[in-house]
PDB file of N, CA and C in Angstrom:
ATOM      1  N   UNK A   1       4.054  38.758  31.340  1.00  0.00           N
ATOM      2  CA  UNK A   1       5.104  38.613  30.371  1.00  0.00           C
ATOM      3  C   UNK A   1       4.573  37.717  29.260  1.00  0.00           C
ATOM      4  N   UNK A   2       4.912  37.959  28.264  1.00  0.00           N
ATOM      5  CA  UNK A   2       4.477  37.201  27.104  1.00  0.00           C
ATOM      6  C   UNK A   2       5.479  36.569  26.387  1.00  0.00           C
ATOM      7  N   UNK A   3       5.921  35.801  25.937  1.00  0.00           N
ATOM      8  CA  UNK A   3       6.975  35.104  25.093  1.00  0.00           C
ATOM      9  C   UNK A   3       6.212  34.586  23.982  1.00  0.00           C
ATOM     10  N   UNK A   4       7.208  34.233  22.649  1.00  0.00           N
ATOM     11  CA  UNK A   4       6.654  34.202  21.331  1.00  0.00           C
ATOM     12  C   UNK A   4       7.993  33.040  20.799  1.00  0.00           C
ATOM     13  N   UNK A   5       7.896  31.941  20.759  1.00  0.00           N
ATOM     14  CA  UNK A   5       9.198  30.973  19.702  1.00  0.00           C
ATOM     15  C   UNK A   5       8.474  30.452  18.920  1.00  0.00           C
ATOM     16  N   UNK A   6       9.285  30.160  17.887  1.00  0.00           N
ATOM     17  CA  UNK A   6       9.740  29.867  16.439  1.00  0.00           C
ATOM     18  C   UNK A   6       9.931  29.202  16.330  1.00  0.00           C
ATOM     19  N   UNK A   7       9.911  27.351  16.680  1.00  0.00           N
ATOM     20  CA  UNK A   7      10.816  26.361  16.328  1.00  0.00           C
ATOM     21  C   UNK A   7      10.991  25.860  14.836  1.00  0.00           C
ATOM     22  N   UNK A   8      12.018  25.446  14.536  1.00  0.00           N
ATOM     23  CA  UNK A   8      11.781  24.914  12.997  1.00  0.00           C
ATOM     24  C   UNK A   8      12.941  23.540  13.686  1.00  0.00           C
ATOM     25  N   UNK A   9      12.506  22.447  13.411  1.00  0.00           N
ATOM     26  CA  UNK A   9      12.801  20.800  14.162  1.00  0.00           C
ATOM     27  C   UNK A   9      13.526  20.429  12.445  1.00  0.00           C
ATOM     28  N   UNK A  10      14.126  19.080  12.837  1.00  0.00           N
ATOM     29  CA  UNK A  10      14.676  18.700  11.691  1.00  0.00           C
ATOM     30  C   UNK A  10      14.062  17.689  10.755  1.00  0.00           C
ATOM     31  N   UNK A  11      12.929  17.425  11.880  1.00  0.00           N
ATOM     32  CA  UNK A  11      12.121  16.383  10.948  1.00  0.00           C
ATOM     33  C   UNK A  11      10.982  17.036  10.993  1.00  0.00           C
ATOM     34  N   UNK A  12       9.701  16.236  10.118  1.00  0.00           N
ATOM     35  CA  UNK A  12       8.391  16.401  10.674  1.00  0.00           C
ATOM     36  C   UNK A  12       7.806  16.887  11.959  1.00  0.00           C
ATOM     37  N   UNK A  13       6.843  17.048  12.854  1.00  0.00           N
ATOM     38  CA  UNK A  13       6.634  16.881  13.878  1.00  0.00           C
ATOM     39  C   UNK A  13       5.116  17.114  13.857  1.00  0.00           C
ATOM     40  N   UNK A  14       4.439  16.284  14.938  1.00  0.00           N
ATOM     41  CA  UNK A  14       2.702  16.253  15.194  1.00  0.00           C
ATOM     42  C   UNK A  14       2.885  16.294  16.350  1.00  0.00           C
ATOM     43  N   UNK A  15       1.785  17.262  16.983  1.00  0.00           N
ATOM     44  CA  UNK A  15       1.657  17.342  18.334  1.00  0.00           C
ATOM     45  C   UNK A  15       0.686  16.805  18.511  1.00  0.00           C
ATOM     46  N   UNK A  16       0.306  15.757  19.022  1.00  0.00           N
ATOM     47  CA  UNK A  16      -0.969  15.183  19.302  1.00  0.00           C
ATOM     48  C   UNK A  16      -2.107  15.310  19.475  1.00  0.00           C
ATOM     49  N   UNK A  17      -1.800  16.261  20.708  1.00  0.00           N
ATOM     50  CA  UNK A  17      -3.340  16.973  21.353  1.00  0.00           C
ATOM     51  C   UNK A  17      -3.617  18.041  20.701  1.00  0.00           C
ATOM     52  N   UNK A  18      -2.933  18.125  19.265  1.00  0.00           N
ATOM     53  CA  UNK A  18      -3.670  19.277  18.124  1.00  0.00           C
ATOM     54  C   UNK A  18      -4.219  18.703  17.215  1.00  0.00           C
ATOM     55  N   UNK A  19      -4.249  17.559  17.777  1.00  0.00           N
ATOM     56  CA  UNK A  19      -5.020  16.352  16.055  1.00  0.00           C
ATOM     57  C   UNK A  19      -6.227  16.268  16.419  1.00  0.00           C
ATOM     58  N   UNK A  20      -7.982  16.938  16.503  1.00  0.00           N
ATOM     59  CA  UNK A  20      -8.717  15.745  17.028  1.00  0.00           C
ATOM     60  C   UNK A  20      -8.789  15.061  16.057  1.00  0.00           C
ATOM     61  N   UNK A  21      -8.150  14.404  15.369  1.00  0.00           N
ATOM     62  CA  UNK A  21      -8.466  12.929  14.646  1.00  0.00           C
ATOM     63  C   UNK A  21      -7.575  11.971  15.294  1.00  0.00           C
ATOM     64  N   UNK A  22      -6.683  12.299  16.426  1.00  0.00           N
ATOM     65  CA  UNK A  22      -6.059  11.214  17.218  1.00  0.00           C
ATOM     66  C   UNK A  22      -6.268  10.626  18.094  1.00  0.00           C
ATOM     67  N   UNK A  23      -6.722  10.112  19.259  1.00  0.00           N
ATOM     68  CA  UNK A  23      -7.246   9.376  20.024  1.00  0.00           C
ATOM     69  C   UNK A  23      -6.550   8.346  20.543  1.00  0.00           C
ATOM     70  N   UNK A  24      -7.199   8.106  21.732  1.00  0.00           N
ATOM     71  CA  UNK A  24      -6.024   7.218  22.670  1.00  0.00           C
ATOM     72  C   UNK A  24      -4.887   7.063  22.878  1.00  0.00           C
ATOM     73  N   UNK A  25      -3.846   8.270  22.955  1.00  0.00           N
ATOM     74  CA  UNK A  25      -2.688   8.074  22.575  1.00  0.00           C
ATOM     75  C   UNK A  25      -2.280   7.401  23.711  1.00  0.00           C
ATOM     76  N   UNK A  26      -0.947   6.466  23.791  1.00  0.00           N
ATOM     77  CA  UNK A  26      -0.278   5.839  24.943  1.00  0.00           C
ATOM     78  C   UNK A  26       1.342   5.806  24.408  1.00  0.00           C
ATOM     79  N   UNK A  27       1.640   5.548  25.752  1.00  0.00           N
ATOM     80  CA  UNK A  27       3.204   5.157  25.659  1.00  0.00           C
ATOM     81  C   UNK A  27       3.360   3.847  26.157  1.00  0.00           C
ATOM     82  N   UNK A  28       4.715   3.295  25.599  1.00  0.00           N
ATOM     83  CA  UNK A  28       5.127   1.847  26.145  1.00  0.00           C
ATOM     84  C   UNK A  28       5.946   2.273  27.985  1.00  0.00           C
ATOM     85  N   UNK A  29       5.703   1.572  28.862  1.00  0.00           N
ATOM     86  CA  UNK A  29       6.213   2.103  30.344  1.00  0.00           C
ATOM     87  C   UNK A  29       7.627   2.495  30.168  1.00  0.00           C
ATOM     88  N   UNK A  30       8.628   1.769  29.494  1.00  0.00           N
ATOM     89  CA  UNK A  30      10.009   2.721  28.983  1.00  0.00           C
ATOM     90  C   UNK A  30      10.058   3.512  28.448  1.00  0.00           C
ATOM     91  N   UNK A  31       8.624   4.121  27.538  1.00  0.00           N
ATOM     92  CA  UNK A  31       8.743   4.985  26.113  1.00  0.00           C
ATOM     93  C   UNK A  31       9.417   4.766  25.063  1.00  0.00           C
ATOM     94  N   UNK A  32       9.318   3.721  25.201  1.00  0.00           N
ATOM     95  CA  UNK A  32      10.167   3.322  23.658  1.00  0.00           C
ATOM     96  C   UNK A  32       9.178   3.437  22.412  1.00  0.00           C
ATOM     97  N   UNK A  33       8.090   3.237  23.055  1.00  0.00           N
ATOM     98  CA  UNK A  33       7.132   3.295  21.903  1.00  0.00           C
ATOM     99  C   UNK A  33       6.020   4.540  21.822  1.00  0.00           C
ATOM    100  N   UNK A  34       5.026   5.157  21.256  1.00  0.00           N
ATOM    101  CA  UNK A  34       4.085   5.653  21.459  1.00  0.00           C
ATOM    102  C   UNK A  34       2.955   5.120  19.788  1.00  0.00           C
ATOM    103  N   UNK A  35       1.645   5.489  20.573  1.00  0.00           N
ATOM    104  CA  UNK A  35       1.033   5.208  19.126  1.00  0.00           C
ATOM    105  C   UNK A  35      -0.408   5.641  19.538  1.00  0.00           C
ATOM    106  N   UNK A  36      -1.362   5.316  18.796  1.00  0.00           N
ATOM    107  CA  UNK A  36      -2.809   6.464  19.141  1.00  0.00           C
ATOM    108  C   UNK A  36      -3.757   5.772  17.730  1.00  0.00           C
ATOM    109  N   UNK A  37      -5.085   5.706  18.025  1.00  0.00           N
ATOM    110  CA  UNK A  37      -5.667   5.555  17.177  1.00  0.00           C
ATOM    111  C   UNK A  37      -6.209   6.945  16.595  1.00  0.00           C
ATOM    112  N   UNK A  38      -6.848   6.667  15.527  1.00  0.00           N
ATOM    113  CA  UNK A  38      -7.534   7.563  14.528  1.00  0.00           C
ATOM    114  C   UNK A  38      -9.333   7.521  14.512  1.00  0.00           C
ATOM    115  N   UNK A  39      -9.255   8.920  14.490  1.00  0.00           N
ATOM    116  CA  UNK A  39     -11.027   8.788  15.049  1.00  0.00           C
ATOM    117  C   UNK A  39     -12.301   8.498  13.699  1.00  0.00           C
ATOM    118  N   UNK A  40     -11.203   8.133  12.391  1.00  0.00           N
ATOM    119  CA  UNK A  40     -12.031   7.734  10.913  1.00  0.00           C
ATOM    120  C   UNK A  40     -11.026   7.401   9.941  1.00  0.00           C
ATOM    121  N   UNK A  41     -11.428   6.383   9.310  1.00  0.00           N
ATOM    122  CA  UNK A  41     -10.725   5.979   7.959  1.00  0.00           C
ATOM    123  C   UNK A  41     -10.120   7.200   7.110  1.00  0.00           C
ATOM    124  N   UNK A  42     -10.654   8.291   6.677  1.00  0.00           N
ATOM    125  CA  UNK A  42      -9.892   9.008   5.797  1.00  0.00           C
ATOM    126  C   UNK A  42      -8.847   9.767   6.317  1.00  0.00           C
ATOM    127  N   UNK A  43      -8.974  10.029   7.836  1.00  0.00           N
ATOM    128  CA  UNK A  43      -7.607  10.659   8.605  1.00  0.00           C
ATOM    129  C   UNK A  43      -6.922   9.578   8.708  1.00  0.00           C
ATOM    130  N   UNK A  44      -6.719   8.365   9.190  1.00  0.00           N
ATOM    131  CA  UNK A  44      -6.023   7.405   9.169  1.00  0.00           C
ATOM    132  C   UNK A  44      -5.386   6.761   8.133  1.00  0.00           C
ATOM    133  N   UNK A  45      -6.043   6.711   6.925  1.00  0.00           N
ATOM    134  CA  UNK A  45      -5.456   6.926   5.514  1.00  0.00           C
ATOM    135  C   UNK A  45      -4.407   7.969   5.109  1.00  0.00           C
ATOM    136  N   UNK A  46      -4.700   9.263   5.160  1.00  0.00           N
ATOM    137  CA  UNK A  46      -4.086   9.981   5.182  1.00  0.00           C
ATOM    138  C   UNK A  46      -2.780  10.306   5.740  1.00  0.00           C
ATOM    139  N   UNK A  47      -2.721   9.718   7.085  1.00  0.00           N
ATOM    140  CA  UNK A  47      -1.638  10.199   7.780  1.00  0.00           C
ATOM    141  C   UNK A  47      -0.769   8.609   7.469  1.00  0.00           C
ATOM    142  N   UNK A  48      -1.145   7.867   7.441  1.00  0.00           N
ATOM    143  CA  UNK A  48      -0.628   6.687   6.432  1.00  0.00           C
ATOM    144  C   UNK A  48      -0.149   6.291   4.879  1.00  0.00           C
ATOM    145  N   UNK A  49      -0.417   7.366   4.319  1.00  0.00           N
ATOM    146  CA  UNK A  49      -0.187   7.983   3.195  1.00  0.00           C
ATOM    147  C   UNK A  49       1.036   8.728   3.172  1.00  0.00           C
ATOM    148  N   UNK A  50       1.177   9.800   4.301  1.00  0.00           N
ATOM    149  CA  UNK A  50       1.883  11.120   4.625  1.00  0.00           C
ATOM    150  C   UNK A  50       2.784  10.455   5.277  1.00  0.00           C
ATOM    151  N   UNK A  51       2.887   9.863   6.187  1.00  0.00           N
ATOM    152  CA  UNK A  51       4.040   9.760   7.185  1.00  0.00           C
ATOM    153  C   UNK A  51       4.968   8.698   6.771  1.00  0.00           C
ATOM    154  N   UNK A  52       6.338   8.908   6.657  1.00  0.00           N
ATOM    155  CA  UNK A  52       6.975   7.750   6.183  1.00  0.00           C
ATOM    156  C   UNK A  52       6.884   6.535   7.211  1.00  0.00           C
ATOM    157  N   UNK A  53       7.076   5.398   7.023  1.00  0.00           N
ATOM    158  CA  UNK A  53       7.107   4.254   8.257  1.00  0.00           C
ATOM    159  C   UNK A  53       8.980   4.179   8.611  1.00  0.00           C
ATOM    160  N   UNK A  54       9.829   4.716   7.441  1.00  0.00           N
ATOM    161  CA  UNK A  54      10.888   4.152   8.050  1.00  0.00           C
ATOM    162  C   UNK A  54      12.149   6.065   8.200  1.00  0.00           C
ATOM    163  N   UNK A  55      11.073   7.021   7.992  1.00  0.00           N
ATOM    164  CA  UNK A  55      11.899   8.313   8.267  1.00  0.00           C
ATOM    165  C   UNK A  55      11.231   8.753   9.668  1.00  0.00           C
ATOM    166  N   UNK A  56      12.731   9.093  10.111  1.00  0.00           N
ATOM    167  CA  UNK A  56      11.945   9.743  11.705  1.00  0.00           C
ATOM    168  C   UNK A  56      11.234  11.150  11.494  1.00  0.00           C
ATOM    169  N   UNK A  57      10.388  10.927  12.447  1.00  0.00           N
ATOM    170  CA  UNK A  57       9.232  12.028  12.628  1.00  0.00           C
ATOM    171  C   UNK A  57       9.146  12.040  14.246  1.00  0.00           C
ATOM    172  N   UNK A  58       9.030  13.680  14.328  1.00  0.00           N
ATOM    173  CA  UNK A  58       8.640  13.898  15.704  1.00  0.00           C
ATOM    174  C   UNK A  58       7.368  14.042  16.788  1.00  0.00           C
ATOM    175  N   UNK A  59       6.833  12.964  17.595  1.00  0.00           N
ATOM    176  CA  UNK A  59       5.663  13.129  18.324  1.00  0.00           C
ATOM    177  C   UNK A  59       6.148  13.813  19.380  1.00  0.00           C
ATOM    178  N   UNK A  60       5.237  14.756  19.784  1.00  0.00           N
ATOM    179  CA  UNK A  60       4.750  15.527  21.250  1.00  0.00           C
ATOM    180  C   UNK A  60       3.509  15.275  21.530  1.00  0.00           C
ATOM    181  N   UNK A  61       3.638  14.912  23.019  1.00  0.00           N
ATOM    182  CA  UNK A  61       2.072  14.856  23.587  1.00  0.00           C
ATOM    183  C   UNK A  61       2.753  15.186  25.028  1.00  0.00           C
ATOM    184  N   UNK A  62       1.532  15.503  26.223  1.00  0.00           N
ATOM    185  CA  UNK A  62       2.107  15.843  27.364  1.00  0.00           C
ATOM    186  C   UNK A  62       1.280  14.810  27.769  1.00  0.00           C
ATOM    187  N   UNK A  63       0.332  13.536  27.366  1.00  0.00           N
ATOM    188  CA  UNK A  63      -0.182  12.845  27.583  1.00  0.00           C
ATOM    189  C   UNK A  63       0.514  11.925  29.008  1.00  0.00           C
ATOM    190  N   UNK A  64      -0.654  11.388  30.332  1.00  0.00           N
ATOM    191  CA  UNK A  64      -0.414  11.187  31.284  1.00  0.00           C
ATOM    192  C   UNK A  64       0.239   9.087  30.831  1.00  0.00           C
ATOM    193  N   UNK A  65       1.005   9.058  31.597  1.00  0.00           N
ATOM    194  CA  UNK A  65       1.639   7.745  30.646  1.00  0.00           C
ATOM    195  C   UNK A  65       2.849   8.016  29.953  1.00  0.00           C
ATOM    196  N   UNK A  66       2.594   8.807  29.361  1.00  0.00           N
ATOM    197  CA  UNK A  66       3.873   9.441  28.278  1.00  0.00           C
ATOM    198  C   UNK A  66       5.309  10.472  29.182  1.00  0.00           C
ATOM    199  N   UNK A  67       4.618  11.594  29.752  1.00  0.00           N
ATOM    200  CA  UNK A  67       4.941  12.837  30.419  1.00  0.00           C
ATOM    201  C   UNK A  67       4.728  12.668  32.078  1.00  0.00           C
ATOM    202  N   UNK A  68       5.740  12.787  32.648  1.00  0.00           N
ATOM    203  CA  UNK A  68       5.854  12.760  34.085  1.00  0.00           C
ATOM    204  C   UNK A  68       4.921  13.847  35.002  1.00  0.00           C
ATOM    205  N   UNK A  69       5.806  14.841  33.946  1.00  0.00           N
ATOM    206  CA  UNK A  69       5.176  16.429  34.919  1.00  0.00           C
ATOM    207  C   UNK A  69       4.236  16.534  34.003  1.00  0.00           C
ATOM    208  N   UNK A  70       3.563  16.425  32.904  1.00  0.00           N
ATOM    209  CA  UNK A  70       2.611  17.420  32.745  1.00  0.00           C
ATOM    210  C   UNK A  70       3.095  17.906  31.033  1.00  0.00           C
ATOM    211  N   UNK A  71       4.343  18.160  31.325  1.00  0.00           N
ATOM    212  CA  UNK A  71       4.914  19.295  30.151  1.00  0.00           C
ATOM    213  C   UNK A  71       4.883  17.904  28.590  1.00  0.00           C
ATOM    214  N   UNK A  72       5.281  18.997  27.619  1.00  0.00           N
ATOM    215  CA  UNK A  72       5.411  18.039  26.399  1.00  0.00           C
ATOM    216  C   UNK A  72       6.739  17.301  26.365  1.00  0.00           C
ATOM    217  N   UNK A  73       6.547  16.068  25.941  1.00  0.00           N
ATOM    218  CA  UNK A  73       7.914  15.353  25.931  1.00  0.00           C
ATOM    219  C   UNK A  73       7.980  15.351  24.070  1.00  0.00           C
ATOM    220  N   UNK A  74       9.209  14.832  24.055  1.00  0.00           N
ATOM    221  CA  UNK A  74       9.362  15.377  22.377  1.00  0.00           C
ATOM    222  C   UNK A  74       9.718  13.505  22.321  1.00  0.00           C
ATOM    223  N   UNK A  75       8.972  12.996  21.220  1.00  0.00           N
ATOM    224  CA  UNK A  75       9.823  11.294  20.933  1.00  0.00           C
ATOM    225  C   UNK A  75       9.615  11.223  19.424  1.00  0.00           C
ATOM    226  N   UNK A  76      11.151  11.235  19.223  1.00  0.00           N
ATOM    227  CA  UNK A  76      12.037  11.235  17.970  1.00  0.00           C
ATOM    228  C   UNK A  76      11.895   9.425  17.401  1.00  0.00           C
ATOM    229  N   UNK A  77      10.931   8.607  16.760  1.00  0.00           N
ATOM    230  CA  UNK A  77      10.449   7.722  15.811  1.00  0.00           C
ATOM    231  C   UNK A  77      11.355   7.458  15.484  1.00  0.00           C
ATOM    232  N   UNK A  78      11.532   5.915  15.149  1.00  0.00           N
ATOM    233  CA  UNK A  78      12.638   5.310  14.279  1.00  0.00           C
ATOM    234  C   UNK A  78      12.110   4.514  13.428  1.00  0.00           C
ATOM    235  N   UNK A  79      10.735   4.592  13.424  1.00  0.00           N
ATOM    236  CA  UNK A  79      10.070   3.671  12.787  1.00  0.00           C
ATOM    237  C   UNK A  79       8.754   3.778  12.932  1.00  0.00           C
ATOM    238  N   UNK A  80       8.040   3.632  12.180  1.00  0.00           N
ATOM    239  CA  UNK A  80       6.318   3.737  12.412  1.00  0.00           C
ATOM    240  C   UNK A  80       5.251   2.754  11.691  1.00  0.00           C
ATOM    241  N   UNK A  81       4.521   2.059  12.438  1.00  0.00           N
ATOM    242  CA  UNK A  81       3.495   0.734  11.760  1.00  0.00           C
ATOM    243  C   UNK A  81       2.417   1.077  12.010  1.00  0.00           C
ATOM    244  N   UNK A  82       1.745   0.840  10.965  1.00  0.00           N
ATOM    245  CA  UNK A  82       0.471   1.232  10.791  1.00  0.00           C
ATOM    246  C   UNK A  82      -0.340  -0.365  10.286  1.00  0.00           C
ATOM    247  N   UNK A  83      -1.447   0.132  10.791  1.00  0.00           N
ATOM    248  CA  UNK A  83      -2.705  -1.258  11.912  1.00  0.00           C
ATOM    249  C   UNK A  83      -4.086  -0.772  11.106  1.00  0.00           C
ATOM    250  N   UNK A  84      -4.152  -1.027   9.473  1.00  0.00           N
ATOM    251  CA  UNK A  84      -5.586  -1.255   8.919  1.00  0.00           C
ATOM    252  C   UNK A  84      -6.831  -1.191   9.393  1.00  0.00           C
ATOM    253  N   UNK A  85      -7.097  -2.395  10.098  1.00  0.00           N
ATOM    254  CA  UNK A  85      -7.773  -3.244  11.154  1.00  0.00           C
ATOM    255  C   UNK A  85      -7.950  -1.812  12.230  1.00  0.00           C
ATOM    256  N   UNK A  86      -7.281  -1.719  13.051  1.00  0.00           N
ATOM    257  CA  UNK A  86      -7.236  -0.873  13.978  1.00  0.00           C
ATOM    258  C   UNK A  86      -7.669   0.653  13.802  1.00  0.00           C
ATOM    259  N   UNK A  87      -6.881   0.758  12.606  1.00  0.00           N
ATOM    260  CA  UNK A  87      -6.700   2.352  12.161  1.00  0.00           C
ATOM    261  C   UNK A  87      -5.606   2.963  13.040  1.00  0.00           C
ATOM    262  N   UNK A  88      -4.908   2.731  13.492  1.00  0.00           N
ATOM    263  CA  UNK A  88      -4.000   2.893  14.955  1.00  0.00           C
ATOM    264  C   UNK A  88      -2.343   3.260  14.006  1.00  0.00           C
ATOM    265  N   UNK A  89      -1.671   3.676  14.999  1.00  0.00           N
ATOM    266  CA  UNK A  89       0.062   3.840  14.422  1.00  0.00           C
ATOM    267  C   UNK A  89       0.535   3.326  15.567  1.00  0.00           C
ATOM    268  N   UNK A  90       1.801   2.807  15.804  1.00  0.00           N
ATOM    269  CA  UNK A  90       2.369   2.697  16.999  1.00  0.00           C
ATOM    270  C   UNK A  90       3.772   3.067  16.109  1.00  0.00           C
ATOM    271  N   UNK A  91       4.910   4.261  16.897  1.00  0.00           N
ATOM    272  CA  UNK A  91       6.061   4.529  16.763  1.00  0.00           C
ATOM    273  C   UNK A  91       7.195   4.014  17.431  1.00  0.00           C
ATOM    274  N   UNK A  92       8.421   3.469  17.139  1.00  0.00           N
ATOM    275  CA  UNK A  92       9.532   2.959  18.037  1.00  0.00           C
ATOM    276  C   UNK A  92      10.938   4.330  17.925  1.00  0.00           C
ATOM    277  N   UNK A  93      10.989   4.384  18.695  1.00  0.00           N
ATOM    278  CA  UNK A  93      12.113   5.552  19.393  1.00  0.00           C
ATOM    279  C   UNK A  93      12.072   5.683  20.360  1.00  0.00           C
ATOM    280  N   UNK A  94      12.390   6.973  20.704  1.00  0.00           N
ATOM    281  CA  UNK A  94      12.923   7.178  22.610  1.00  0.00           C
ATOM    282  C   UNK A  94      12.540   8.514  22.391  1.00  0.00           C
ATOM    283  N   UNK A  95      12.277   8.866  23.493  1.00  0.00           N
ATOM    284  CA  UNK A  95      12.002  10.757  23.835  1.00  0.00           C
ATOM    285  C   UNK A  95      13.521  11.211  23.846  1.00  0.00           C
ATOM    286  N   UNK A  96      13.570  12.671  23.383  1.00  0.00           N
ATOM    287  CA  UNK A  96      14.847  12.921  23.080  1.00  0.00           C
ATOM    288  C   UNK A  96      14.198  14.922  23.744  1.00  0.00           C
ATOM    289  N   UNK A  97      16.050  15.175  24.054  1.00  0.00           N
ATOM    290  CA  UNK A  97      15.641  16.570  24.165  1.00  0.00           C
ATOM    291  C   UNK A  97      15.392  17.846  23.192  1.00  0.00           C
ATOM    292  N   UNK A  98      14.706  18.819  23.745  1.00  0.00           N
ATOM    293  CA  UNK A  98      14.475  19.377  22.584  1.00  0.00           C
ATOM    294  C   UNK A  98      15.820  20.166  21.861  1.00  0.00           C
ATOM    295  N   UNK A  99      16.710  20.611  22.511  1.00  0.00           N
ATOM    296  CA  UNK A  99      17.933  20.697  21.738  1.00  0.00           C
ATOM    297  C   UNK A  99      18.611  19.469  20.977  1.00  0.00           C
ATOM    298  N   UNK A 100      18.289  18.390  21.466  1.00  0.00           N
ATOM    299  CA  UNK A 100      19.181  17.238  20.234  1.00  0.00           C
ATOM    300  C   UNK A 100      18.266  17.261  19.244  1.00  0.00           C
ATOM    301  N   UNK A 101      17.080  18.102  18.825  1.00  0.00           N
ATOM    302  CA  UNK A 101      16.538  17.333  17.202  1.00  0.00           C
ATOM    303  C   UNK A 101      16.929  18.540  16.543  1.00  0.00           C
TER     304      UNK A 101
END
């Protein structure tokens, strides 16, 4: 069987493990947070450039830490800081379902 969806979300959204310019991604043990470094200055610029710090945007990763089973968890940002020094983002929100975005 094959299946084919369409999503169109209400915000932004990055799936993580489609970036390789993302790296290390983690979650905070509640998930309140997630964040990931950048594997070079001009992607890290860029997506620091692009991403608002104070409009929500949607991360997916099925990353172990993040995701219980395996599957993608969806976490709806309330905020996003970005780390010069680091090259890194860390996001504050909560995982949300995929029908509430």
């Amino acid at each position: 069987m094959t299946v084919q969806l369409t999503v169109t979300y209400a915000h932004p959204s990055i799936v993580l493990e489609h970036s390789i310019h993302i790296v290390d991604v983690a979650c905070a043990n509640s998930i309140t947070s997630i964040g990931g470094r950048f594997d070079d200055e001009k992607s890290y610029f860029h997506a620091s450039a692009q991403w608002s710090p104070s409009e929500p945007m949607i991360f997916i990763t099925s990353k172990p830490g993040c995701s219980e089973d395996g599957q993608n968890i969806f976490f709806l940002s309330k905020s996003i800081v970005f780390d010069d020094a680091a090259k890194s983002f860390t996001a504050a929100g909560a995982v949300v379902l995929m029908k509430d975005m």
